[in-house]
Protein backbone atom coordinates (compact mmCIF):
# COMPACT_ATOMS: atom_id res chain seq x y z
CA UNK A 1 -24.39 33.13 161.93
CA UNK A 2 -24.16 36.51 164.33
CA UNK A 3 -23.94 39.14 162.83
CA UNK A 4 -21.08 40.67 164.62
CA UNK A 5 -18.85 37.03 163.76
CA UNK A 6 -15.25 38.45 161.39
CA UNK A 7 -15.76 38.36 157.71
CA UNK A 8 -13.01 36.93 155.91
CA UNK A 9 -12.11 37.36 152.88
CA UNK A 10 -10.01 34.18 151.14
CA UNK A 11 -8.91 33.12 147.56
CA UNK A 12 -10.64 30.31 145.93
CA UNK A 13 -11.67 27.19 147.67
CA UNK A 14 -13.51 24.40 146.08
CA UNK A 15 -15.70 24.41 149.05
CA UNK A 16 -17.40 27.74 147.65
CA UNK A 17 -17.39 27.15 144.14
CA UNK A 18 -21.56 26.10 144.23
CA UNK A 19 -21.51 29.84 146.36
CA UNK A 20 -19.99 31.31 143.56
CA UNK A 21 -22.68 30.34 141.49
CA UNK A 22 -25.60 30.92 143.56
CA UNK A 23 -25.02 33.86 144.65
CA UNK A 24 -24.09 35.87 141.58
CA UNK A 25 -27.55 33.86 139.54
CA UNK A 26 -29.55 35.09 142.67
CA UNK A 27 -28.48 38.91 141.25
CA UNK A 28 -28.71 38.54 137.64
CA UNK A 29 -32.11 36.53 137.91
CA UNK A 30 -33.12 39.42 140.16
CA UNK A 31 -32.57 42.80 137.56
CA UNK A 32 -31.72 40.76 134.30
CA UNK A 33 -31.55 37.43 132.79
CA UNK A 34 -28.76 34.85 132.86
CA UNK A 35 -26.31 35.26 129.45
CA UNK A 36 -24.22 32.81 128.26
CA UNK A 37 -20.49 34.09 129.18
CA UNK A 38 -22.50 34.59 132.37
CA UNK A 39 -23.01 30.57 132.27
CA UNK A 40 -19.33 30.05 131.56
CA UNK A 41 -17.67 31.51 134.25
CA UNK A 42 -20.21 30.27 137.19
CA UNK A 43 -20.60 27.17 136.61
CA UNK A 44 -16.78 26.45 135.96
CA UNK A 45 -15.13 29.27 138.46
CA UNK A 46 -12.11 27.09 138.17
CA UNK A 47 -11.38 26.41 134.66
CA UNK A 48 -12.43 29.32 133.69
CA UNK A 49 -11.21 32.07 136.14
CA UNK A 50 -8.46 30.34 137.98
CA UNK A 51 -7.05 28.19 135.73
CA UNK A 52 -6.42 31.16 133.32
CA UNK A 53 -4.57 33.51 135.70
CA UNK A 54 -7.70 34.98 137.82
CA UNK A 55 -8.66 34.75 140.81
CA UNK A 56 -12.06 34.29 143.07
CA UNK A 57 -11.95 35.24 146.06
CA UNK A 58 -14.80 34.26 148.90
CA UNK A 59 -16.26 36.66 151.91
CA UNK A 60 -16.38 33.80 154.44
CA UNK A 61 -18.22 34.41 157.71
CA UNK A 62 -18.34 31.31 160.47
CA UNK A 63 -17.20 28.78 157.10
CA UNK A 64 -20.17 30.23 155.56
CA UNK A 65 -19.76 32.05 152.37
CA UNK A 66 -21.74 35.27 151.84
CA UNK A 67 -20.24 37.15 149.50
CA UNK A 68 -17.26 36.66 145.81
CA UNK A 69 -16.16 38.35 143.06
CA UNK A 70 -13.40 37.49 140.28
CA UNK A 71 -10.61 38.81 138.85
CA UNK A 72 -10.64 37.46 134.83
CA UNK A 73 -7.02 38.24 133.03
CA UNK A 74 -7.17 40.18 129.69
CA UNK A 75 -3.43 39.70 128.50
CA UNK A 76 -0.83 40.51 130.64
CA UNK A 77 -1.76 43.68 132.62
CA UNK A 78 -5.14 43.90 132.89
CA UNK A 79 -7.94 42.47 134.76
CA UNK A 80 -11.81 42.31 134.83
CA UNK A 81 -13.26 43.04 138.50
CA UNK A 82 -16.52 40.66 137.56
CA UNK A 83 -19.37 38.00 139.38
CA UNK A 84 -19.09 40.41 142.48
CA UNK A 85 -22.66 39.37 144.76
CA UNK A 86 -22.81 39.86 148.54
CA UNK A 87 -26.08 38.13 150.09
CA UNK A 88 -28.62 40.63 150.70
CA UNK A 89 -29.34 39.29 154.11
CA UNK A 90 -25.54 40.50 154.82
CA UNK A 91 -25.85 44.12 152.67
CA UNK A 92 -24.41 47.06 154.82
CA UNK A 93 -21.84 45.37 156.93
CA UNK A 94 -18.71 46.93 154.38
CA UNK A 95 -18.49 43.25 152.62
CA UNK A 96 -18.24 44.44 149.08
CA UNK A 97 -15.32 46.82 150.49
CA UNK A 98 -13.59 44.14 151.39
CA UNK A 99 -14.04 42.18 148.20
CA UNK A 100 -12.71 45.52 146.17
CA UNK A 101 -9.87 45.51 148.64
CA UNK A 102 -8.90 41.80 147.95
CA UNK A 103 -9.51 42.75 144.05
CA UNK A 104 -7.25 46.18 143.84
CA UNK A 105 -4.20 44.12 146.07
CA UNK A 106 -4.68 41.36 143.79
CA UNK A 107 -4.45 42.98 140.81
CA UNK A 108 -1.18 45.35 142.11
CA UNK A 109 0.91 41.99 142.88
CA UNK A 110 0.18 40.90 139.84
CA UNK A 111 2.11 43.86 138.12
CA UNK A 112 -1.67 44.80 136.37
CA UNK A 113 -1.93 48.51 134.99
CA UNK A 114 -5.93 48.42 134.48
CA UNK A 115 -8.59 46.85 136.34
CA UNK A 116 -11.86 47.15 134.30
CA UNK A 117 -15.39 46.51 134.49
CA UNK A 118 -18.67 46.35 133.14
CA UNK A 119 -22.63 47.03 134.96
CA UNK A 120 -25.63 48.22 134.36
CA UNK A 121 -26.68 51.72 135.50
CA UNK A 122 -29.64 50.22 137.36
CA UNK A 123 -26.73 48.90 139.98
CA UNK A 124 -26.26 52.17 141.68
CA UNK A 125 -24.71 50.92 144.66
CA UNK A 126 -22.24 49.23 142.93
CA UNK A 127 -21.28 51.69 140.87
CA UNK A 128 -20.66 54.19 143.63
CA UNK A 129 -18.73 51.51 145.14
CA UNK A 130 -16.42 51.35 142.39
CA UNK A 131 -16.48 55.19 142.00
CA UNK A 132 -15.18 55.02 145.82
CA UNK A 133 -12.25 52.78 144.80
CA UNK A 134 -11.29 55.47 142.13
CA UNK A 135 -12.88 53.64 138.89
CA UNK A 136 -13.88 56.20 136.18
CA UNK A 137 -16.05 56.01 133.36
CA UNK A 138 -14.82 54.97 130.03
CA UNK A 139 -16.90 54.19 126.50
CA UNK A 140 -18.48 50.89 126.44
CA UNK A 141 -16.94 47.73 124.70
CA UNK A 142 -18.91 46.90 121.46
CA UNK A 143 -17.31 43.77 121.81
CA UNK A 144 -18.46 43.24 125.14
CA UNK A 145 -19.96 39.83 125.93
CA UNK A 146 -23.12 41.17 127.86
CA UNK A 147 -25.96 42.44 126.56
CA UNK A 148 -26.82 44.53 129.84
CA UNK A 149 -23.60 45.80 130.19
CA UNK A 150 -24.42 50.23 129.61
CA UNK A 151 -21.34 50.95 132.18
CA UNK A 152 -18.02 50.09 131.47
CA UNK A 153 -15.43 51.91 134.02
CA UNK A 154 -11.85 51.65 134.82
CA UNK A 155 -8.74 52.12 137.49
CA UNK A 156 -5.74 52.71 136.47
CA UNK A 157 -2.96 51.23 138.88
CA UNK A 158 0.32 52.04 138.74
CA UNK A 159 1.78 52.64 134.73
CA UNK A 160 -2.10 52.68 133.95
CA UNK A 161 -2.81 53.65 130.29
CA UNK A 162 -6.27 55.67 130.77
């Protein structure tokens, strides 16, 4: 795979689903340890994410996937921007910006107000990623289903309620 070959970036295909998994348990087994919603939505991208409204979408390079993230519905008008991994041996070639592209449009044809989601402050680069794409800080969740989540942040699209 060259590294100047086009990265595109699709919805989900089947074909990526074990990608989907990988990469994102690569990450977490890297700077945390695999929770159990964690569990839920990787090893079942489809039921799960899809099936419900969301979306995954796939950085594909020469039918190789090297980078996803998913868009979970919370009710009718808002979405959480979650699983997003890029393979380190692809870092710095604007992947991620693509993914938050995909993400943002995604969420704005779906008539969302509020695309939210929650990190861990160790993840600098993704934060400032998201701080790039506008997301701002907002308390955490108490109800939030991980335990490493100490960042929660938020855009607010169009009608947005922050």
């Amino acid at each position: 795979m060259s590294q100047d070959s086009e990265v595109t970036v699709i919805p989900f295909d089947e074909r990526f689903a074990g990608d989907f998994a990988r990469l994102n348990y690569e990450w977490i087994e890297r700077y945390f340890r695999v929770e159990p919603h964690d569990s839920e939505l990787l090893d079942d991208p489809k039921g799960q994410i899809v099936a419900t409204g969301g979306e995954v979408f796939f950085a594909v390079i020469d039918e190789a996937c090297v980078g996803t993230v998913a868009m979970v519905p919370h009710g009718d008008s808002i979405f959480e921007l979650t699983k997003m991994a890029v393979s380190p041996a692809h870092h710095g070639r604007g992947i991620a910006n693509r993914l938050m592209t995909a993400c943002v449009g995604h969420a704005r044809d779906k008539g969302a107000s509020t695309i939210f989601l929650e990190t861990n402050s160790v993840l600098a680069p993704a934060i400032a990623l998201y701080r790039k794409f506008g997301f701002v800080d907002t308390p955490l969740d108490p109800g939030s289903q991980y335990f490493r989540a100490d960042v929660r942040m938020e855009l607010a699209l169009s009608g947005g309620n922050m």
